[in-house]
Protein backbone atom coordinates (compact mmCIF):
# COMPACT_ATOMS: atom_id res chain seq x y z
CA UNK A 1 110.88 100.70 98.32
CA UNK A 2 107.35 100.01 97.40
CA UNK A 3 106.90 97.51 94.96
CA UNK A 4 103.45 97.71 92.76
CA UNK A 5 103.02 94.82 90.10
CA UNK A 6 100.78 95.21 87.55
CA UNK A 7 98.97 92.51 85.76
CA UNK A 8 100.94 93.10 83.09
CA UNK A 9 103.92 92.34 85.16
CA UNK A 10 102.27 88.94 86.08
CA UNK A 11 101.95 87.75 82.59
CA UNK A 12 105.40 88.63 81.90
CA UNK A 13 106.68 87.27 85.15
CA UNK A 14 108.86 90.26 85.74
CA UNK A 15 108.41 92.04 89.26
CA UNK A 16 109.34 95.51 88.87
CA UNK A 17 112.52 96.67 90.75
CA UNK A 18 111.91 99.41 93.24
CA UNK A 19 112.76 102.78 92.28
CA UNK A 20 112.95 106.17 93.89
CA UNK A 21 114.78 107.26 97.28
CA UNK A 22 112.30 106.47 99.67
CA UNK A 23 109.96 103.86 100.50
CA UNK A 24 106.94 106.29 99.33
CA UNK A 25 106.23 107.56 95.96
CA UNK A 26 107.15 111.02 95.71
CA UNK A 27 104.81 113.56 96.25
CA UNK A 28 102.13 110.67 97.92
CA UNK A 29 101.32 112.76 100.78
CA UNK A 30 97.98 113.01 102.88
CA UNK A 31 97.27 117.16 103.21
CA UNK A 32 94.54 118.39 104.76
CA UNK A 33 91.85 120.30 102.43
CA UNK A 34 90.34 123.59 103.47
CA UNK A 35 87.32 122.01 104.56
CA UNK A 36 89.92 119.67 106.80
CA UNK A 37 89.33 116.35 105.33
CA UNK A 38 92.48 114.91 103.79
CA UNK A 39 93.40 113.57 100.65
CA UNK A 40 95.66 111.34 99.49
CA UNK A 41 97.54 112.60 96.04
CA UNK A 42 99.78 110.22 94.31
CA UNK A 43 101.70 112.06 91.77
CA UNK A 44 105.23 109.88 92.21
CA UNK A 45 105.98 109.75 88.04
CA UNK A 46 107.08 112.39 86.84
CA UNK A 47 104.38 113.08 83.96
CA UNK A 48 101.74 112.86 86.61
CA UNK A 49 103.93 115.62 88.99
CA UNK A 50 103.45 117.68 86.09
CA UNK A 51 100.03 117.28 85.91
CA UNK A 52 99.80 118.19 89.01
CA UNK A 53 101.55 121.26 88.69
CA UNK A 54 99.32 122.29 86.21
CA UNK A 55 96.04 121.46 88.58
CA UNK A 56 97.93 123.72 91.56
CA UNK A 57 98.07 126.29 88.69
CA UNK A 58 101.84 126.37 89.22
CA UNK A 59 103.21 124.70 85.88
CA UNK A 60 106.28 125.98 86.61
CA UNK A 61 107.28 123.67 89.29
CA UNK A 62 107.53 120.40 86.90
CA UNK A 63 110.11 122.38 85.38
CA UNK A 64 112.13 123.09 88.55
CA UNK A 65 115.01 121.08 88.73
CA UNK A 66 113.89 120.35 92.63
CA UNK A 67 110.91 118.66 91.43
CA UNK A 68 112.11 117.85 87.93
CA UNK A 69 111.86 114.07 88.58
CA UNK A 70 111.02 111.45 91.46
CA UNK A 71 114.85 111.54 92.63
CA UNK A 72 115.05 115.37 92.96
CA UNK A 73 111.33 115.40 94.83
CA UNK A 74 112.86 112.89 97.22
CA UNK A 75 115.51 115.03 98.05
CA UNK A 76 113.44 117.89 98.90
CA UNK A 77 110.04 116.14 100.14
CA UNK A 78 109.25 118.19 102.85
CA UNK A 79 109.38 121.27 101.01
CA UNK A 80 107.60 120.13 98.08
CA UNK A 81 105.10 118.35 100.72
CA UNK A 82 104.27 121.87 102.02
CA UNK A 83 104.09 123.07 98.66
CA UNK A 84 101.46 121.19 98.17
CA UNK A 85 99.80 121.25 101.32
CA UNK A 86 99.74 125.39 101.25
CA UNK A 87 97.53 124.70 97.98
CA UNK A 88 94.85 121.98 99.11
CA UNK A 89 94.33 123.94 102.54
CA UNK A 90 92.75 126.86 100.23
CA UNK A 91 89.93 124.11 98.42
CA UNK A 92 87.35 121.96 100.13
CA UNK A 93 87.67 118.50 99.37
CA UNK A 94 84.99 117.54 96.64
CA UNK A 95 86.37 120.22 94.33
CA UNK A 96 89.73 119.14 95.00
CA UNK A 97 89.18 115.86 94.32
CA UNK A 98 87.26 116.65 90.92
CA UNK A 99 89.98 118.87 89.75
CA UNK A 100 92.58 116.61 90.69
CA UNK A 101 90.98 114.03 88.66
CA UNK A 102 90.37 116.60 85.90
CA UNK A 103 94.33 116.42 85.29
CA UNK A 104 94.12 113.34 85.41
CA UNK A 105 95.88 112.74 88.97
CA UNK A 106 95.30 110.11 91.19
CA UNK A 107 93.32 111.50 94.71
CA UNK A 108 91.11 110.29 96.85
CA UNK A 109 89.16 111.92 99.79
CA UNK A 110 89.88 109.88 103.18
CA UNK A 111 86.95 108.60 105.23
CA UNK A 112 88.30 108.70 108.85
CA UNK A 113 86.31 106.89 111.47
CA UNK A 114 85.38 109.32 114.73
């Protein structure tokens, strides 16, 4: 899996063992925005999925036992990954973004080259 070390770690000098069922944090997908610039949302911990929810305006799914935590979103990525990916198609990017970041989840806009 992906490791990520914090500073934290460092001083401690304990490396964090991997977690999850995939390489990739679950949901960190790229979806396209409505405006059709994507964005990358990383919402792998749980309490962050749930913040999510609540910026999709579907609370509900934090509660689903599908999404419930970062081994059940694994098992169903591709669902949840359209999930997701229905929602940012109906906001352009900027306001995405902001209200992402609102909830306090991390998303950025991607600058492709042409």
């Amino acid at each position: 899996g992906v490791r990520r070390v914090s500073s934290i770690s460092f001083f401690l000098f304990k490396v964090p063992r991997p977690t999850g069922t995939t390489p990739l944090a679950l949901p960190d997908a790229l979806p396209s925005s409505k405006d059709g610039k994507r964005i990358l949302i990383a919402a792998n911990q749980d309490t962050v999925f749930a913040r999510l929810a609540e910026a999709m305006g579907r609370p509900e799914l934090a509660g689903d036992p599908r999404y419930a935590t970062h081994g059940a979103r694994g098992d169903c990525q591709a669902e949840l990954d359209e999930l997701i990916a229905e929602w940012t198609r109906t906001v352009d990017s900027a306001p995405l973004e902001a209200r992402l970041h609102e909830h306090g989840v991390p998303a950025a806009n991607i600058i492709q080259r042409r």
